[in-house]
Protein backbone atom coordinates (compact mmCIF):
# COMPACT_ATOMS: atom_id res chain seq x y z
CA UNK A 1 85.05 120.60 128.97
CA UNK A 2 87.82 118.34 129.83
CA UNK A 3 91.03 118.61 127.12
CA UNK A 4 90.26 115.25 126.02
CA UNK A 5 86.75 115.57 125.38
CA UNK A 6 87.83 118.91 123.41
CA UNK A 7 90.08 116.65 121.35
CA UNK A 8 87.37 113.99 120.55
CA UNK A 9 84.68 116.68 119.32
CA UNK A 10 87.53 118.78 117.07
CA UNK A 11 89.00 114.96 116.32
CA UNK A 12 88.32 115.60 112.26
CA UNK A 13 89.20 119.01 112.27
CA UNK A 14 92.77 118.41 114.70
CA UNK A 15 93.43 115.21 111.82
CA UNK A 16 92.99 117.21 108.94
CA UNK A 17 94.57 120.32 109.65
CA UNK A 18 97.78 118.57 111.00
CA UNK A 19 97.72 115.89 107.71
CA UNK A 20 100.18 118.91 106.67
CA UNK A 21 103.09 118.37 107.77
CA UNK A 22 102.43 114.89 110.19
CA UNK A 23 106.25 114.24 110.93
CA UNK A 24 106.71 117.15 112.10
CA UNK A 25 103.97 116.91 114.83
CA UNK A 26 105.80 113.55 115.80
CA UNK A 27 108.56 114.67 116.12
CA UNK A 28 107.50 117.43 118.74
CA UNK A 29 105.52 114.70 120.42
CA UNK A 30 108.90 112.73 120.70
CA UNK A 31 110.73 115.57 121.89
CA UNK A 32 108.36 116.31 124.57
CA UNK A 33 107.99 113.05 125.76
CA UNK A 34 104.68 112.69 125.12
CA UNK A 35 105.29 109.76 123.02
CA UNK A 36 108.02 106.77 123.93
CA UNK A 37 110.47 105.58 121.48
CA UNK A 38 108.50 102.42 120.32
CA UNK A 39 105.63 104.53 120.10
CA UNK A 40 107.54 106.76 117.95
CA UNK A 41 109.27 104.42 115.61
CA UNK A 42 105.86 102.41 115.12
CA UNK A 43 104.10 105.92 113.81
CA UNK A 44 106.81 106.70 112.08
CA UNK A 45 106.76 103.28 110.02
CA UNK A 46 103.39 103.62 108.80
CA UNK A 47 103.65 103.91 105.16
CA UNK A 48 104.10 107.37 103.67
CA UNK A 49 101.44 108.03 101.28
CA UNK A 50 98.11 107.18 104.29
CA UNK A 51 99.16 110.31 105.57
CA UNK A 52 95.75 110.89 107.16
CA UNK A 53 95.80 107.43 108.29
CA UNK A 54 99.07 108.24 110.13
CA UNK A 55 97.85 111.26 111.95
CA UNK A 56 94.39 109.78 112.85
CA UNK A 57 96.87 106.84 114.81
CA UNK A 58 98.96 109.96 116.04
CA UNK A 59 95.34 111.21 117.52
CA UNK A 60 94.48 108.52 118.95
CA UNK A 61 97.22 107.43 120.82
CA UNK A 62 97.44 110.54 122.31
CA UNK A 63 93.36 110.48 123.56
CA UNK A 64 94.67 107.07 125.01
CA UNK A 65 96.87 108.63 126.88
CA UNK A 66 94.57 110.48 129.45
CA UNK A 67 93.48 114.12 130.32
CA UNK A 68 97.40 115.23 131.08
CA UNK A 69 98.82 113.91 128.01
CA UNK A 70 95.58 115.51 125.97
CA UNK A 71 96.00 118.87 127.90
CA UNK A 72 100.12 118.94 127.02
CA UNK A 73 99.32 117.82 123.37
CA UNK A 74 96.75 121.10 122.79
CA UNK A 75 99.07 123.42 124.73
CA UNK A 76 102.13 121.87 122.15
CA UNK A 77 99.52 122.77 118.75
CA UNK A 78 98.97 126.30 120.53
CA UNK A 79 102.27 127.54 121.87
CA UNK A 80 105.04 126.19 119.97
CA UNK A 81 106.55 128.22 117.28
CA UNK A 82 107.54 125.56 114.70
CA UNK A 83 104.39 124.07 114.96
CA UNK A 84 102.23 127.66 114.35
CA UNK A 85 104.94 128.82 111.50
CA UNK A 86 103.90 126.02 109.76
CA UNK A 87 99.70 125.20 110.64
CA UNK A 88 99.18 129.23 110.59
CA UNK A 89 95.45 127.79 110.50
CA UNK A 90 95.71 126.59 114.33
CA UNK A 91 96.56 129.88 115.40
CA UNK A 92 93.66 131.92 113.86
CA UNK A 93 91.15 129.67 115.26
CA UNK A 94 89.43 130.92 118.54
CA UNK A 95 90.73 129.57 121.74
CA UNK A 96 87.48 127.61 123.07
CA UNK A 97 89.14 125.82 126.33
CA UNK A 98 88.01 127.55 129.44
CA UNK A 99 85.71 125.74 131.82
CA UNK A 100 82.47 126.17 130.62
CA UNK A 101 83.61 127.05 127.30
CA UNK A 102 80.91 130.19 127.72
CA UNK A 103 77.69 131.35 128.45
CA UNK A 104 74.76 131.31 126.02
CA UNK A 105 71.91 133.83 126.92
CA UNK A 106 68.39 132.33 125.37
CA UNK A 107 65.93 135.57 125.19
CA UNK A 108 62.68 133.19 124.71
CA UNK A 109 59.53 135.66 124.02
CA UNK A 110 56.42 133.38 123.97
CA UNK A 111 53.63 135.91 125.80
CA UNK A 112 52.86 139.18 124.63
CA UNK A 113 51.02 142.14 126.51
CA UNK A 114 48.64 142.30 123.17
CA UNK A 115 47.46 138.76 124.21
CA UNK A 116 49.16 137.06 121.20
CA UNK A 117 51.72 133.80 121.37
CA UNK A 118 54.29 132.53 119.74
CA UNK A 119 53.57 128.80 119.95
CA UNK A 120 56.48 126.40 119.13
CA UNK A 121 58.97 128.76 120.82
CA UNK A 122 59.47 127.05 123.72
CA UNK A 123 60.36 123.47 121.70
CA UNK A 124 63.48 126.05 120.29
CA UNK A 125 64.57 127.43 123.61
CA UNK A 126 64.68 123.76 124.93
CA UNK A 127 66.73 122.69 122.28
CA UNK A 128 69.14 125.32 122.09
CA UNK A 129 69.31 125.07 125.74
CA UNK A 130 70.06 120.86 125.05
CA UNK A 131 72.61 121.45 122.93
CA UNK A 132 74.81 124.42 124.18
CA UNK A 133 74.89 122.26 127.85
CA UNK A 134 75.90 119.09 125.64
CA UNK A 135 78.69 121.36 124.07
CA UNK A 136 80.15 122.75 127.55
CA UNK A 137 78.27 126.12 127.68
CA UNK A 138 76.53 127.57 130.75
CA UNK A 139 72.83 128.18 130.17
CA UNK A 140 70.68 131.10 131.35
CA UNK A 141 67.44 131.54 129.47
CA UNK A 142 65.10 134.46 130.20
CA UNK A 143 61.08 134.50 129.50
CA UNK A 144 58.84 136.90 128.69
CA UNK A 145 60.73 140.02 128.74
CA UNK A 146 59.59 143.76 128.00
CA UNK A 147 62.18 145.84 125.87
CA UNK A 148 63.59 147.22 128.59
CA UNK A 149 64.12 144.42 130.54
CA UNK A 150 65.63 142.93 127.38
CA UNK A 151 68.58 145.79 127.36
CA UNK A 152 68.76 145.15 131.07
CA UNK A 153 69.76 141.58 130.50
CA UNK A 154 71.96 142.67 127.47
CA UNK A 155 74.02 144.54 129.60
CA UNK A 156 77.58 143.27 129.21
CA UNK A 157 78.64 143.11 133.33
CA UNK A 158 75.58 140.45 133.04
CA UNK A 159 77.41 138.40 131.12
CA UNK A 160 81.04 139.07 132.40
CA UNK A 161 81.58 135.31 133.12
CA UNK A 162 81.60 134.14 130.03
CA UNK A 163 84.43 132.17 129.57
CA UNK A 164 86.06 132.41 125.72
CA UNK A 165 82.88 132.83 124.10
CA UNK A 166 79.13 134.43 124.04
CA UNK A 167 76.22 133.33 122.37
CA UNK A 168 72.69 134.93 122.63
CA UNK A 169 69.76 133.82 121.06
CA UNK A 170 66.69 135.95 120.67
CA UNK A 171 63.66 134.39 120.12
CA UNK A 172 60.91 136.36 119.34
CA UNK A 173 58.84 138.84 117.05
CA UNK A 174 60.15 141.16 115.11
CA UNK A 175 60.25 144.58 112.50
CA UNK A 176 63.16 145.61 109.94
CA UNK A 177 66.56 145.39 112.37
CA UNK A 178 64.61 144.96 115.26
CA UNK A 179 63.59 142.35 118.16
CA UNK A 180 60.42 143.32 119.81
CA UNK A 181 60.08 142.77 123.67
CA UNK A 182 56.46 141.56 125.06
CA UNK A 183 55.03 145.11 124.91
CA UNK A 184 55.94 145.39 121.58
CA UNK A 185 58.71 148.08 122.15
CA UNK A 186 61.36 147.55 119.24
CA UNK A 187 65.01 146.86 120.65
CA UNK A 188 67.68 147.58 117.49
CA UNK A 189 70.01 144.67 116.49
CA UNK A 190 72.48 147.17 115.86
CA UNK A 191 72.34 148.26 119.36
CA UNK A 192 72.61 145.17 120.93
CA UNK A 193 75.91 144.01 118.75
CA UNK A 194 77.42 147.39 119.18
CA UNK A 195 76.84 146.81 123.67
CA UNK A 196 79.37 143.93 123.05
CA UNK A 197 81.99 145.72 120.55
CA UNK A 198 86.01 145.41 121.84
CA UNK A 199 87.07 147.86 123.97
CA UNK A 200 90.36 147.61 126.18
CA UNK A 201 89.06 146.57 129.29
CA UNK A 202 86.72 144.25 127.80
CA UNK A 203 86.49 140.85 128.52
CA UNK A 204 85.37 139.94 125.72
CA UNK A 205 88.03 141.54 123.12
CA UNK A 206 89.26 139.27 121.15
CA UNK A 207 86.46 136.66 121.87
CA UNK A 208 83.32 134.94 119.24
CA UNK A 209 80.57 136.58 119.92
CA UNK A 210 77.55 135.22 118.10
CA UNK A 211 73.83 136.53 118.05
CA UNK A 212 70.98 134.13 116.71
CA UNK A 213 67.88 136.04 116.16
CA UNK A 214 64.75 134.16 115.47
CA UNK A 215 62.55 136.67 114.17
CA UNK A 216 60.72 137.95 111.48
CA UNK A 217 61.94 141.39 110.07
CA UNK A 218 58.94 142.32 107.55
CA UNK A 219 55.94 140.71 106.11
CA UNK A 220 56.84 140.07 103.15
CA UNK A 221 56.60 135.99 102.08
CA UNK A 222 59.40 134.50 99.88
CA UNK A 223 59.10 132.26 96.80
CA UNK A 224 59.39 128.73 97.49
CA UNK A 225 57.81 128.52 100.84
CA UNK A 226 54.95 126.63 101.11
CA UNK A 227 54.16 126.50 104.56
CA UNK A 228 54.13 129.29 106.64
CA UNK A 229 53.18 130.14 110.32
CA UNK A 230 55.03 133.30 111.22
CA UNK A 231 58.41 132.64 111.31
CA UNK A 232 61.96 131.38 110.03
CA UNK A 233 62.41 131.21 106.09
CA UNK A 234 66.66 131.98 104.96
CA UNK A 235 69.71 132.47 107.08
CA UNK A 236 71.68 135.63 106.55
CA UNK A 237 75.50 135.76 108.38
CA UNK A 238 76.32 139.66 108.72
CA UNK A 239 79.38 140.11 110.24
CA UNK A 240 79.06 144.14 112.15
CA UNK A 241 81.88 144.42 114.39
CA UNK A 242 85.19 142.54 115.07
CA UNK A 243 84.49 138.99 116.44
CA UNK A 244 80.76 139.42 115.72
CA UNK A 245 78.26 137.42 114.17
CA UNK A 246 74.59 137.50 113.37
CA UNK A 247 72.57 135.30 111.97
CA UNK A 248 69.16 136.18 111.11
CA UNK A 249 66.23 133.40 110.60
CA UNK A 250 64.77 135.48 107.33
CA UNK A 251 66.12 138.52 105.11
CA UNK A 252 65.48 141.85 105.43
CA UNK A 253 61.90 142.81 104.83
CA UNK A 254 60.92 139.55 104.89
CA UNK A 255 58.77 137.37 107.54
CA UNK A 256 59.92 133.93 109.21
CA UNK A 257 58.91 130.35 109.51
CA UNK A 258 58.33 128.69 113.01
CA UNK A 259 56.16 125.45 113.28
CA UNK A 260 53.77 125.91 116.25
CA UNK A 261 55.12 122.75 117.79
CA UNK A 262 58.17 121.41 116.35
CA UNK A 263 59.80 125.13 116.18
CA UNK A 264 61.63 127.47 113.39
CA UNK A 265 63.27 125.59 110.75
CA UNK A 266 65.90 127.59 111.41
CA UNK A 267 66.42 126.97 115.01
CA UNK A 268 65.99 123.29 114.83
CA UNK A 269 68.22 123.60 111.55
CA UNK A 270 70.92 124.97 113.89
CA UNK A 271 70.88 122.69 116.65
CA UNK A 272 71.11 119.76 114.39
CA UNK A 273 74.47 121.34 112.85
CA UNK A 274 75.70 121.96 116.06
CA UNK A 275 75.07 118.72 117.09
CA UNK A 276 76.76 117.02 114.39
CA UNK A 277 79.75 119.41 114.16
CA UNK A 278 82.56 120.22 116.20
CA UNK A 279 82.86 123.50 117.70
CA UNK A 280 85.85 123.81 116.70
CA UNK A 281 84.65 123.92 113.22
CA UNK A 282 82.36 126.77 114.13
CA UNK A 283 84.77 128.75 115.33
CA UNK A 284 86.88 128.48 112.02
CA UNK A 285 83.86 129.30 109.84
CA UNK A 286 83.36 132.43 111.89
CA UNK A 287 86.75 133.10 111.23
CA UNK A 288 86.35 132.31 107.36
CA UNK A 289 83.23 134.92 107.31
CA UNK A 290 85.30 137.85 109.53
CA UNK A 291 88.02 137.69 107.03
CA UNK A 292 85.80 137.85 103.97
CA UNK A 293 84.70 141.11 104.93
CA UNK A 294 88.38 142.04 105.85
CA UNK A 295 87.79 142.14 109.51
CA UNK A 296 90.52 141.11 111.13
CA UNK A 297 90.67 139.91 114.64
CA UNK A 298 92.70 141.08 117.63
CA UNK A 299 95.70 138.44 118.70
CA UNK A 300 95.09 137.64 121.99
CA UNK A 301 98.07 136.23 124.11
CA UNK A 302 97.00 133.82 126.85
């Protein structure tokens, strides 16, 4: 993802966090030449209380400026010291900048051994697939996999090129804190988190890691749903290790709803978000959910 697409995507999130303190950020700008003085003195006459109003014409006449002037302005928000002393909130968000921003893994369990199918799984693993491309991710989805070939793929030198971020999203049945694989063998969710917790000579240290599973975990049916193939009914964020995020399609105990053509609710529900938010934003609600359970993430200097 080039740095100006980066800024159009996080455009609302960039504008509101630096609505702060917005002469400041000119000022920089000015000092590092990435503004000229007319440029300067016209954003500095725009009148003092459309403070977002001034920043959004900041924004923009930096995007105007091409992909150099873009890359400079990101590298300004992220490395210089008056800037992070006084928009802390840049600096705690993830880095997501590398080319492709990461890899998401789609585990997509349609067929099983027992001669059963999860119809409608396929219209999720498209879409997923659609929309981490469209959001600078490199795809690899996976089909029909016993347990063990499941942990295989888990494995994290599989997935050592994964930029500054991992997503994996399991589709597929289910029991209480488990994935099944086609022949039924139960894989833990706490195993496959744990594969991908920091350690020092991981690559991933420091880096979102996020794990959608689409699955039910019980049989039980909850109140209020009225329609009801097998799968997808509440979301449930538990963050387990530093960095880490799950998000299940149902509670604990509890089965999920999937549509047998148009997908889970939950899946489609996701895609949709991600679609109409940035990434950026992502990140800083990951972020927002880490440090409600007092997790606090590494620093990583780049």
């Amino acid at each position: 993802m080039s740095a100006r697409d980066s800024m159009r995507r996080n455009k609302t999130d960039i504008i509101f966090t630096l609505s702060g303190d917005h002469r400041l950020v000119l000022n920089k700008l000015h000092e590092k030449n990435l503004i000229n003085g007319r440029e300067y003195n016209n954003l500095k006459s725009i009148h003092g209380e459309d403070v977002e109003g001034h920043v959004v014409e900041l924004v923009d006449k930096i995007m105007n400026k091409g992909e150099d002037t873009c890359r400079a302005f990101l590298s300004l928000l992220q490395t210089d010291e008056d800037i992070k002393a006084t928009f802390p909130r840049l600096e705690h968000f993830y880095q997501l900048s590398s080319q492709p921003v990461g890899l998401c893994l789609i585990l997509n369990n349609e067929h099983f051994m027992d001669g059963s199918v999860r119809s409608g799984t396929d219209k999720d693993a498209e879409d997923l697939a659609k929309v981490f491309s469209w959001l600078g991710f490199r795809v690899l989805m996976c089909k029909d996999q016993t347990k063990d070939q499941m942990e295989q793929t888990l494995l994290p030198q599989q997935v050592i090129q994964h930029g500054d971020a991992f997503f994996c999203c399991i589709l597929s049945h289910g029991e209480k804190g488990t994935v099944l694989g086609i022949d039924r063998e139960a894989l833990s969710l706490k195993s496959i988190t744990s594969t991908f917790r920091a350690t020092d000579d991981s690559m991933l240290t420091g880096k979102p890691k996020v794990f959608i599973i689409q699955a039910c975990q019980g049989e039980k049916l909850q109140r209020g749903v009225t329609y009801l193939e097998e799968e997808d009914a509440s979301v449930q964020s538990v963050p387990e290790e530093a960095d880490v995020l799950l998000a299940l399609a149902t509670v604990e105990d509890h089965a999920a709803v999937r549509h047998t053509i148009k997908g889970s609710w939950f899946v489609q529900s996701l895609c949709q978000q991600l679609r109409e938010c940035s990434l950026f934003h992502w990140a800083a609600q990951l972020i927002k959910i880490q440090l409600r359970f007092r997790l606090l993430r590494p620093m990583i200097t780049k």
